[in-house]
PDB file of N, CA and C in Angstrom:
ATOM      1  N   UNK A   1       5.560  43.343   6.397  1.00  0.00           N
ATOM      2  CA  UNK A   1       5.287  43.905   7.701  1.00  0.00           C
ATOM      3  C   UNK A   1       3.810  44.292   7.725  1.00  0.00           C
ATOM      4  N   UNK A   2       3.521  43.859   9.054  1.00  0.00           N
ATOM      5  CA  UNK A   2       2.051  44.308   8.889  1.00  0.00           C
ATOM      6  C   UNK A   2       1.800  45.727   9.254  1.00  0.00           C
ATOM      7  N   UNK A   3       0.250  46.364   8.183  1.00  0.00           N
ATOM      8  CA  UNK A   3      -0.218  47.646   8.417  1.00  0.00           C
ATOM      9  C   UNK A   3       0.551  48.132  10.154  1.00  0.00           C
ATOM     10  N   UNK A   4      -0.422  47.461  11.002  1.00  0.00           N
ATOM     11  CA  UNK A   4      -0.402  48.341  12.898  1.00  0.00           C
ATOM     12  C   UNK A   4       0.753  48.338  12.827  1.00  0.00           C
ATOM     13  N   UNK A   5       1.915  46.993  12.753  1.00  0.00           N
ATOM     14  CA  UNK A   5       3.472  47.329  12.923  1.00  0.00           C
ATOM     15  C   UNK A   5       4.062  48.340  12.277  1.00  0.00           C
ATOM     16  N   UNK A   6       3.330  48.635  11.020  1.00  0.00           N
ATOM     17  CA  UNK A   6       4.418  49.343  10.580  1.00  0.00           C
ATOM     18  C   UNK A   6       3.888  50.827  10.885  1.00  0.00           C
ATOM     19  N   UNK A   7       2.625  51.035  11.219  1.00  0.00           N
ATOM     20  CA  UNK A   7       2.597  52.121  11.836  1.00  0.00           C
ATOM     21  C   UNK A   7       2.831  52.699  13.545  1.00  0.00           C
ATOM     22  N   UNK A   8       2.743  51.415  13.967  1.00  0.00           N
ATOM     23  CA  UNK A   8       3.761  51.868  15.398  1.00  0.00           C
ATOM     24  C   UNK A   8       5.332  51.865  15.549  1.00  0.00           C
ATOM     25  N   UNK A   9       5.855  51.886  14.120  1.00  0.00           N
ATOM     26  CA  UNK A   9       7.476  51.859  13.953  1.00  0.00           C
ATOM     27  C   UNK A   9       7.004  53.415  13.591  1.00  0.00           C
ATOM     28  N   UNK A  10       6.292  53.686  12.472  1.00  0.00           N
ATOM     29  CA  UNK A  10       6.383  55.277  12.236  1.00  0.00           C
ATOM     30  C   UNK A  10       5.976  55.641  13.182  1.00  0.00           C
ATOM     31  N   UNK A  11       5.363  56.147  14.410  1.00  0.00           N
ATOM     32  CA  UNK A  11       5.206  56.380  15.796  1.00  0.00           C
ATOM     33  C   UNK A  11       6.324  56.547  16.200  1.00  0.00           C
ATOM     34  N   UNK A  12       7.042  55.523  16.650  1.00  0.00           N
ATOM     35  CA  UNK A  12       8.309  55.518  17.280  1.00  0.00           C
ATOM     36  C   UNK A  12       8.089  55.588  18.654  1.00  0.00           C
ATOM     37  N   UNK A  13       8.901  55.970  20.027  1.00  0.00           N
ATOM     38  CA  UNK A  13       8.474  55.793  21.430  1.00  0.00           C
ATOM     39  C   UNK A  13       9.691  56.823  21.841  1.00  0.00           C
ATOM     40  N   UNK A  14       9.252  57.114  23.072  1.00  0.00           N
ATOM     41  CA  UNK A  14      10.088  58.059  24.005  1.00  0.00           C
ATOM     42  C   UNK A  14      11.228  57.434  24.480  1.00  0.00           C
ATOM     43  N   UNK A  15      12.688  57.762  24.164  1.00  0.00           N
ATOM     44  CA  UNK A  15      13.549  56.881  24.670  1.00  0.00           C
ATOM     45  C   UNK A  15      14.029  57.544  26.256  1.00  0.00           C
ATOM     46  N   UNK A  16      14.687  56.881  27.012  1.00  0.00           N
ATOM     47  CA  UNK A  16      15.321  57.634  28.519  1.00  0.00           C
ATOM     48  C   UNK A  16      16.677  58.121  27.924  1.00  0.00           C
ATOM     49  N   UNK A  17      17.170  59.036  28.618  1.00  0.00           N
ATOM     50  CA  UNK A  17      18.403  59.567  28.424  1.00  0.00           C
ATOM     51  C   UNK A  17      19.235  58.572  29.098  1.00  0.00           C
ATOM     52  N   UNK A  18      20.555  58.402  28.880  1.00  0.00           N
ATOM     53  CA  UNK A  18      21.349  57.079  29.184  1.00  0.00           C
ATOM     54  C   UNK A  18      22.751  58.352  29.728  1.00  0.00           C
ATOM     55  N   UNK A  19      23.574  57.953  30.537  1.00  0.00           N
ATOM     56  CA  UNK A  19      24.808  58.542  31.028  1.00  0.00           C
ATOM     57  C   UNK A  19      25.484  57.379  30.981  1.00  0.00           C
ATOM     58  N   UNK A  20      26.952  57.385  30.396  1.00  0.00           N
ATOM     59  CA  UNK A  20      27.856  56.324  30.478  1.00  0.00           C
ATOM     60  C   UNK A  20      29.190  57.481  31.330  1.00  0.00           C
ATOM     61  N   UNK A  21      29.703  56.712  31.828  1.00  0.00           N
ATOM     62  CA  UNK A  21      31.554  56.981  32.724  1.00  0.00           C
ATOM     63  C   UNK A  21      32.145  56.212  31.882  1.00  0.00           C
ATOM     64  N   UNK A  22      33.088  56.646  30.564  1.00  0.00           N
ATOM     65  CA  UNK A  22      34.030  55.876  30.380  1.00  0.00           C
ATOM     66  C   UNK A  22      35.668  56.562  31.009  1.00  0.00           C
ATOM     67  N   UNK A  23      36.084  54.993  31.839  1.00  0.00           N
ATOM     68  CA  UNK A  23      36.949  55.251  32.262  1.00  0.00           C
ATOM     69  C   UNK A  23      37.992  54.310  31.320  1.00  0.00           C
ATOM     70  N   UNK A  24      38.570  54.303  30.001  1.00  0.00           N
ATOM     71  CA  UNK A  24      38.937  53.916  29.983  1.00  0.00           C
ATOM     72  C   UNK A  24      39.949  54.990  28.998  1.00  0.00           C
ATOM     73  N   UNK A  25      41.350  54.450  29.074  1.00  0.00           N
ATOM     74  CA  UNK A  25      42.580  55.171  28.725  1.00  0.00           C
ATOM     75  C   UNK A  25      43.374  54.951  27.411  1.00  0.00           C
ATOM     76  N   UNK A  26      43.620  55.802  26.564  1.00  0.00           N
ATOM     77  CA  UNK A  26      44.729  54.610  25.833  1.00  0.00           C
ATOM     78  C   UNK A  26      46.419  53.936  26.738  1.00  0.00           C
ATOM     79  N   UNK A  27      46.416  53.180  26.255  1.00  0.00           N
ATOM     80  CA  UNK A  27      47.635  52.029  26.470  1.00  0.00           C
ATOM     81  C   UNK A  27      48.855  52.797  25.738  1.00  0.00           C
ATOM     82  N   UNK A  28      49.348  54.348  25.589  1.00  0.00           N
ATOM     83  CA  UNK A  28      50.510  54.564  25.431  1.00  0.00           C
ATOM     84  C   UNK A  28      50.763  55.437  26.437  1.00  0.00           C
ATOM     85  N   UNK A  29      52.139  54.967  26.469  1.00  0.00           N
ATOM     86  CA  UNK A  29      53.512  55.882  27.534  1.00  0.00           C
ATOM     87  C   UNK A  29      53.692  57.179  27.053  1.00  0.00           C
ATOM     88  N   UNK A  30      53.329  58.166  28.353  1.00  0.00           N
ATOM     89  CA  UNK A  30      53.702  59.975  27.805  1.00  0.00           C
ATOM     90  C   UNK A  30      54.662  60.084  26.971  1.00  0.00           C
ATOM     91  N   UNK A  31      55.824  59.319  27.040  1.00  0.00           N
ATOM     92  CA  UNK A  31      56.939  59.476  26.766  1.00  0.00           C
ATOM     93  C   UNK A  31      57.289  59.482  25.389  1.00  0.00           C
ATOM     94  N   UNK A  32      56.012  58.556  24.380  1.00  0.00           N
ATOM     95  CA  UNK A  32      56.181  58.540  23.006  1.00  0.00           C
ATOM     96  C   UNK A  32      55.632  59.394  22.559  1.00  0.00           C
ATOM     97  N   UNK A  33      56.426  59.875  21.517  1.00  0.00           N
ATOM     98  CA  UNK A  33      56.177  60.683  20.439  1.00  0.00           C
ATOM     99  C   UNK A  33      55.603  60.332  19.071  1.00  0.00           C
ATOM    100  N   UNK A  34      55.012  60.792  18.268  1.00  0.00           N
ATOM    101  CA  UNK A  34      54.696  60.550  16.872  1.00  0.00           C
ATOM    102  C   UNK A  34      55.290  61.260  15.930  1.00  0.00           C
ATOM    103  N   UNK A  35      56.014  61.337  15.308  1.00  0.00           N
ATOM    104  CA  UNK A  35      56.483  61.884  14.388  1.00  0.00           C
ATOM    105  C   UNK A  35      56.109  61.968  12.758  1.00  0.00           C
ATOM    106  N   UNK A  36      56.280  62.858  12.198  1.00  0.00           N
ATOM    107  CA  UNK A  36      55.670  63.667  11.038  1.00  0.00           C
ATOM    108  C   UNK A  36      56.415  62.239  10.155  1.00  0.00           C
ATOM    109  N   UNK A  37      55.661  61.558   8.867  1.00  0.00           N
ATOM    110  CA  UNK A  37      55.711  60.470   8.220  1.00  0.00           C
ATOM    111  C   UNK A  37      55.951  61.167   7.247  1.00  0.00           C
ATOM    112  N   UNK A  38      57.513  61.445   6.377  1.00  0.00           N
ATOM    113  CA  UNK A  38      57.620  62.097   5.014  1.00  0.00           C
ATOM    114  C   UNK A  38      57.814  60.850   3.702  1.00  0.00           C
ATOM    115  N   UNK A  39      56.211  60.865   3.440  1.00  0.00           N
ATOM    116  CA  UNK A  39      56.238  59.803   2.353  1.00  0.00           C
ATOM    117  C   UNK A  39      56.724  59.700   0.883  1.00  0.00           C
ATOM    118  N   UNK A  40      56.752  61.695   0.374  1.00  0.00           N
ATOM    119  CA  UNK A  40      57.692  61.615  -0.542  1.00  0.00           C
ATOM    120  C   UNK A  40      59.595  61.125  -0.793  1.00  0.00           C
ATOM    121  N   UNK A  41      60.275  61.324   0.739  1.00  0.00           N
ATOM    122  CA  UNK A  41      61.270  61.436   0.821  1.00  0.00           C
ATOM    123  C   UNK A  41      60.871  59.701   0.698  1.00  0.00           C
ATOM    124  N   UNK A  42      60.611  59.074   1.298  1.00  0.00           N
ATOM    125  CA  UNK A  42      60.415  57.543   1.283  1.00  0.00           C
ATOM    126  C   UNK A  42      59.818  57.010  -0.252  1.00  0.00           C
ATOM    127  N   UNK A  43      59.293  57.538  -0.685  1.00  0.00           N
ATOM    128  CA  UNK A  43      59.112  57.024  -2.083  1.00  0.00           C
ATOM    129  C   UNK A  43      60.074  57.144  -3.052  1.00  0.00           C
ATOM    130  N   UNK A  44      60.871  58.769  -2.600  1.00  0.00           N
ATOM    131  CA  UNK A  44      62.172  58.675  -3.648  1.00  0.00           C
ATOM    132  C   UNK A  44      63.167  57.741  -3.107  1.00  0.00           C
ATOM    133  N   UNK A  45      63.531  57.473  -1.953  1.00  0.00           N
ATOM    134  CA  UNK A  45      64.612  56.012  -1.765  1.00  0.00           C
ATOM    135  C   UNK A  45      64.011  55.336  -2.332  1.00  0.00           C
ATOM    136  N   UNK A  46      62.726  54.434  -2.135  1.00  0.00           N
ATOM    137  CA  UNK A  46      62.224  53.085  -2.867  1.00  0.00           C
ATOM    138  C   UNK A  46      62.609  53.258  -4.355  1.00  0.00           C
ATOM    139  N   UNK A  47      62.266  54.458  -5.185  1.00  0.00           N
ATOM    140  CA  UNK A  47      62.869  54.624  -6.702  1.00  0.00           C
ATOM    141  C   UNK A  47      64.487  54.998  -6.669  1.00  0.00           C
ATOM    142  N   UNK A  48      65.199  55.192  -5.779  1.00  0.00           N
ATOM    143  CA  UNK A  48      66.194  55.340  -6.155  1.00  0.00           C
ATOM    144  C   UNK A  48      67.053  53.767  -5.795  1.00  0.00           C
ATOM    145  N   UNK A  49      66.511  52.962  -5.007  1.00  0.00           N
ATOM    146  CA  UNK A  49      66.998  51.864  -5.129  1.00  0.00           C
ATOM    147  C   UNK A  49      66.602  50.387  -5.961  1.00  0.00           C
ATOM    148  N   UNK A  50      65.268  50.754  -6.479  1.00  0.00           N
ATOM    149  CA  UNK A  50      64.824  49.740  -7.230  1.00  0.00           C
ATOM    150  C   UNK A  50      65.636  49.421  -8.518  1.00  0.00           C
ATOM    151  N   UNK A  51      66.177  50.643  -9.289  1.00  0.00           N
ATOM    152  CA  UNK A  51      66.953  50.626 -10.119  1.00  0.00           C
ATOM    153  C   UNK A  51      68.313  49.605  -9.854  1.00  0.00           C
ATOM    154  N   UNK A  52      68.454  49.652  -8.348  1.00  0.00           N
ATOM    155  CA  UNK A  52      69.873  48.663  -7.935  1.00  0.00           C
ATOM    156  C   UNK A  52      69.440  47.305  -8.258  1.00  0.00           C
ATOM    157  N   UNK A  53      68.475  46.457  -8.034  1.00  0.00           N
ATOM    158  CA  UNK A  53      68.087  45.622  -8.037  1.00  0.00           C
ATOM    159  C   UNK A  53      68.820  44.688  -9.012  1.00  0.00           C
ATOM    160  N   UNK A  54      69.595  43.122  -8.651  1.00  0.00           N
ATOM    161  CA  UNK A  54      69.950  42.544  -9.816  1.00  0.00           C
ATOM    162  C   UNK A  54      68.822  41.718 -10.371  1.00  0.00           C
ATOM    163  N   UNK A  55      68.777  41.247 -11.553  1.00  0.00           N
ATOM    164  CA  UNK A  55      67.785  40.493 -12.293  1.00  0.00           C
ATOM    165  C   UNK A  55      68.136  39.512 -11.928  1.00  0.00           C
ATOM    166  N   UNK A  56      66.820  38.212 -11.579  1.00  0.00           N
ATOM    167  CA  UNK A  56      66.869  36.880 -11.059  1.00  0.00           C
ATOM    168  C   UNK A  56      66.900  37.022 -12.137  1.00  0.00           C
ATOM    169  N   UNK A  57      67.590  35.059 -12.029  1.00  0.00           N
ATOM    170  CA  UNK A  57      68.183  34.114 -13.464  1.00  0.00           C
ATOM    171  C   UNK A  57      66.913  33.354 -13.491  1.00  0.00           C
ATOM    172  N   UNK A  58      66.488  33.082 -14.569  1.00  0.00           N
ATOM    173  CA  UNK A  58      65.377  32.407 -15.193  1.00  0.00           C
ATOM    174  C   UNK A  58      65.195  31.015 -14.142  1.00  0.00           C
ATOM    175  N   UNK A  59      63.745  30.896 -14.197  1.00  0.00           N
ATOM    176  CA  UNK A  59      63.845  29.760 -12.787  1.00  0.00           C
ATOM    177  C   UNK A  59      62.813  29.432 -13.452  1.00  0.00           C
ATOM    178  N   UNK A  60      62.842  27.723 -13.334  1.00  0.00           N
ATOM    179  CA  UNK A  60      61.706  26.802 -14.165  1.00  0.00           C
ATOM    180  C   UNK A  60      60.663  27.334 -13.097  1.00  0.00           C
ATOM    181  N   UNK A  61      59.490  27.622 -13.537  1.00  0.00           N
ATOM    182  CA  UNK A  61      58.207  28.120 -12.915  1.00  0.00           C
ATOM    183  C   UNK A  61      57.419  26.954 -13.071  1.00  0.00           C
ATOM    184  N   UNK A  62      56.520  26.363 -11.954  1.00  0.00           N
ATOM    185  CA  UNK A  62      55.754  25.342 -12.186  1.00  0.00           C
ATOM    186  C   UNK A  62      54.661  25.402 -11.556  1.00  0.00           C
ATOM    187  N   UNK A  63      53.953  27.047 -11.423  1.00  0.00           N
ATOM    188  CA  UNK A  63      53.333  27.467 -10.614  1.00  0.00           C
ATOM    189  C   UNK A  63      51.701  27.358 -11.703  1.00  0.00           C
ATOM    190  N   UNK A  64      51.970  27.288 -13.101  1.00  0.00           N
ATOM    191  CA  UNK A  64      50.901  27.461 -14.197  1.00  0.00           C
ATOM    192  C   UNK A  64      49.569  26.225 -13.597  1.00  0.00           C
ATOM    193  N   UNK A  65      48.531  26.647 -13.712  1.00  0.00           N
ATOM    194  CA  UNK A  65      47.599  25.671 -13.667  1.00  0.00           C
ATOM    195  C   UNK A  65      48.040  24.646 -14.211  1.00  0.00           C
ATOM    196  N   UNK A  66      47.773  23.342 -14.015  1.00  0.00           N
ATOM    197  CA  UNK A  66      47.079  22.450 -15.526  1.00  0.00           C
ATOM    198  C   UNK A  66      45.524  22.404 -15.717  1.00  0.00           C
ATOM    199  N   UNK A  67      45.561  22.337 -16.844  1.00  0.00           N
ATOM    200  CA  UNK A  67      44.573  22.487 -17.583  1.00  0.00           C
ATOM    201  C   UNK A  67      44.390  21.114 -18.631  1.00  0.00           C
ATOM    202  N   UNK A  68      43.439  20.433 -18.418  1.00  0.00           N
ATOM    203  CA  UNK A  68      43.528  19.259 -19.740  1.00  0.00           C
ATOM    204  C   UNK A  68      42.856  19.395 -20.997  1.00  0.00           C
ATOM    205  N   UNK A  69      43.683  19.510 -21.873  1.00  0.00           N
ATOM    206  CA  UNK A  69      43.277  19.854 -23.019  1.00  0.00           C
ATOM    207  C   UNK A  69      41.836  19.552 -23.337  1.00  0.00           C
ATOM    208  N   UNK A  70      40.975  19.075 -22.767  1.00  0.00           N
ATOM    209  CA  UNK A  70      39.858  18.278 -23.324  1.00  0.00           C
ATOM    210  C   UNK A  70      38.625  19.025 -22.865  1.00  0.00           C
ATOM    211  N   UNK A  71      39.300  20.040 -21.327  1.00  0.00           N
ATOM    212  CA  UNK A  71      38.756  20.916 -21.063  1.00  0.00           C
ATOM    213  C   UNK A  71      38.132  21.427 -21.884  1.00  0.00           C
ATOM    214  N   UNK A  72      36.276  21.533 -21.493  1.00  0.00           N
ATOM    215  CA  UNK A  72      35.755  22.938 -22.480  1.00  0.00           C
ATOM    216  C   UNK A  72      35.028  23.623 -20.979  1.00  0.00           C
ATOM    217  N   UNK A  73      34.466  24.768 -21.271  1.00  0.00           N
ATOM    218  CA  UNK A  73      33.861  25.827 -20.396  1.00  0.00           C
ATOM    219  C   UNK A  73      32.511  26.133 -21.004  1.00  0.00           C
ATOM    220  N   UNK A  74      31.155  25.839 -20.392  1.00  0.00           N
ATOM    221  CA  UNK A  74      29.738  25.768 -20.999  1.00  0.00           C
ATOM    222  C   UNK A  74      29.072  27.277 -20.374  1.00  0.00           C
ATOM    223  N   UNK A  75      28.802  27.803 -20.783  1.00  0.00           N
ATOM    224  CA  UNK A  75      27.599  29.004 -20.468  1.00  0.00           C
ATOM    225  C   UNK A  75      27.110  28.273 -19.298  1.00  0.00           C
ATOM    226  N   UNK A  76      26.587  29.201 -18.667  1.00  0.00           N
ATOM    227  CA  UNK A  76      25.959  28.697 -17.264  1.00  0.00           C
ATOM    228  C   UNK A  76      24.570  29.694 -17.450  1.00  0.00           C
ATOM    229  N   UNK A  77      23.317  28.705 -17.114  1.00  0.00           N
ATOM    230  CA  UNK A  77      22.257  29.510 -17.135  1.00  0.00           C
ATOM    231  C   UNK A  77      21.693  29.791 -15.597  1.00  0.00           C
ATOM    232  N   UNK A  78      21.931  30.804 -15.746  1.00  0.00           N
ATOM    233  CA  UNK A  78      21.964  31.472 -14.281  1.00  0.00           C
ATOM    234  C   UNK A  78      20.117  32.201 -13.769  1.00  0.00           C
ATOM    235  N   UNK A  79      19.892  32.844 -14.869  1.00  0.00           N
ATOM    236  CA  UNK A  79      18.344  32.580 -14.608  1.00  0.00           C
ATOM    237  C   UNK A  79      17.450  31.468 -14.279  1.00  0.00           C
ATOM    238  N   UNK A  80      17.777  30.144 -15.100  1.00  0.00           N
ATOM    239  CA  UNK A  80      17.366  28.913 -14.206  1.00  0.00           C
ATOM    240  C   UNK A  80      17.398  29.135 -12.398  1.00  0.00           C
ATOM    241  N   UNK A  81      19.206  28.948 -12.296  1.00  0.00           N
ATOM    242  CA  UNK A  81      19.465  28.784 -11.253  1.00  0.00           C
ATOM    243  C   UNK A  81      18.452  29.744  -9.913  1.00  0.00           C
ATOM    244  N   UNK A  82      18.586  31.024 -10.574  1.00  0.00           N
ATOM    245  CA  UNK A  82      17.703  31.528  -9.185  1.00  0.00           C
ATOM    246  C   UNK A  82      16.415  31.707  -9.366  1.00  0.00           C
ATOM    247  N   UNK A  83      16.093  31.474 -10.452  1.00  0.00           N
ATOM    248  CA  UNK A  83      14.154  30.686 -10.466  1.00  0.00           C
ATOM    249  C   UNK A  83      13.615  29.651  -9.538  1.00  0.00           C
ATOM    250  N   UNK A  84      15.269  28.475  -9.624  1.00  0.00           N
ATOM    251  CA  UNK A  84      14.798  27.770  -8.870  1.00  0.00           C
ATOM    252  C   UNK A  84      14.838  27.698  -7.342  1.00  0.00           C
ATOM    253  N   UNK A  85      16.283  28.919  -7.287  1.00  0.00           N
ATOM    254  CA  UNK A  85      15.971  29.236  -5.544  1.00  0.00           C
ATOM    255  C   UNK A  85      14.697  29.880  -5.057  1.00  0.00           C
ATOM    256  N   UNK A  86      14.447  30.917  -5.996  1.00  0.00           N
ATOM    257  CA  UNK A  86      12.937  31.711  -5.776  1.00  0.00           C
ATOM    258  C   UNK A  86      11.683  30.582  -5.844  1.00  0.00           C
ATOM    259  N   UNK A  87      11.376  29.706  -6.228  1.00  0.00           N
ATOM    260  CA  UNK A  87      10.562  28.954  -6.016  1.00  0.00           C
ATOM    261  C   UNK A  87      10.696  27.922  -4.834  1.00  0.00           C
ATOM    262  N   UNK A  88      11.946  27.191  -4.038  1.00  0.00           N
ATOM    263  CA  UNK A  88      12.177  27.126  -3.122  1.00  0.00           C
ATOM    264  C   UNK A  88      12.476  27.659  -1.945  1.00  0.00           C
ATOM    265  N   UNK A  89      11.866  28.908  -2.032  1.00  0.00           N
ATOM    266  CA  UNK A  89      12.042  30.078  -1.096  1.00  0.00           C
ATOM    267  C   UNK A  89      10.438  29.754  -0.596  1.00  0.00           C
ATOM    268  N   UNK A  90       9.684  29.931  -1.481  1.00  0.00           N
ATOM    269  CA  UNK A  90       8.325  29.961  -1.325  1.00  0.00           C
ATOM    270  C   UNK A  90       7.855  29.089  -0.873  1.00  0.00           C
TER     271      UNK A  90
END
């Protein structure tokens, strides 16, 4: 940024005072209520029924990556990499 710019940002300028009318409402009916959320009483059902739970029967899973054995994984030189963005920046 140049010197004058950046000293007419520290300056700064006189702003106008602004008035807004918001007319706008929320979208609920008088009629609903909110009611008090008792999250301990709800956490002890979730533990008192997890225990019910029956155990699934073993199911062939075929969700595992493959991977080919021949696979290897190399260091990545990552300082290269953004040397060379920083010099194509320029």
């Amino acid at each position: 940024m140049s010197d004058q710019l950046f000293q007419e940002v520290q300056l700064g300028t006189a702003l106008k005072q602004t008035y807004t009318v918001d007319k706008s409402v929320p979208l609920i009916d008088s009629n609903i209520h909110i009611k008090k959320n008792d999250h301990c009483y709800l956490l002890h059902e979730i533990e008192a029924t997890y225990y019910k739970l029956n155990p699934v029967p073993q199911v062939n899973d075929k969700s595992a990556p493959l991977i080919e054995e021949d696979t290897r994984i190399q260091q990545h030189n990552r300082a290269a990499l953004f040397n060379d963005i920083k010099m194509k920046a320029n």
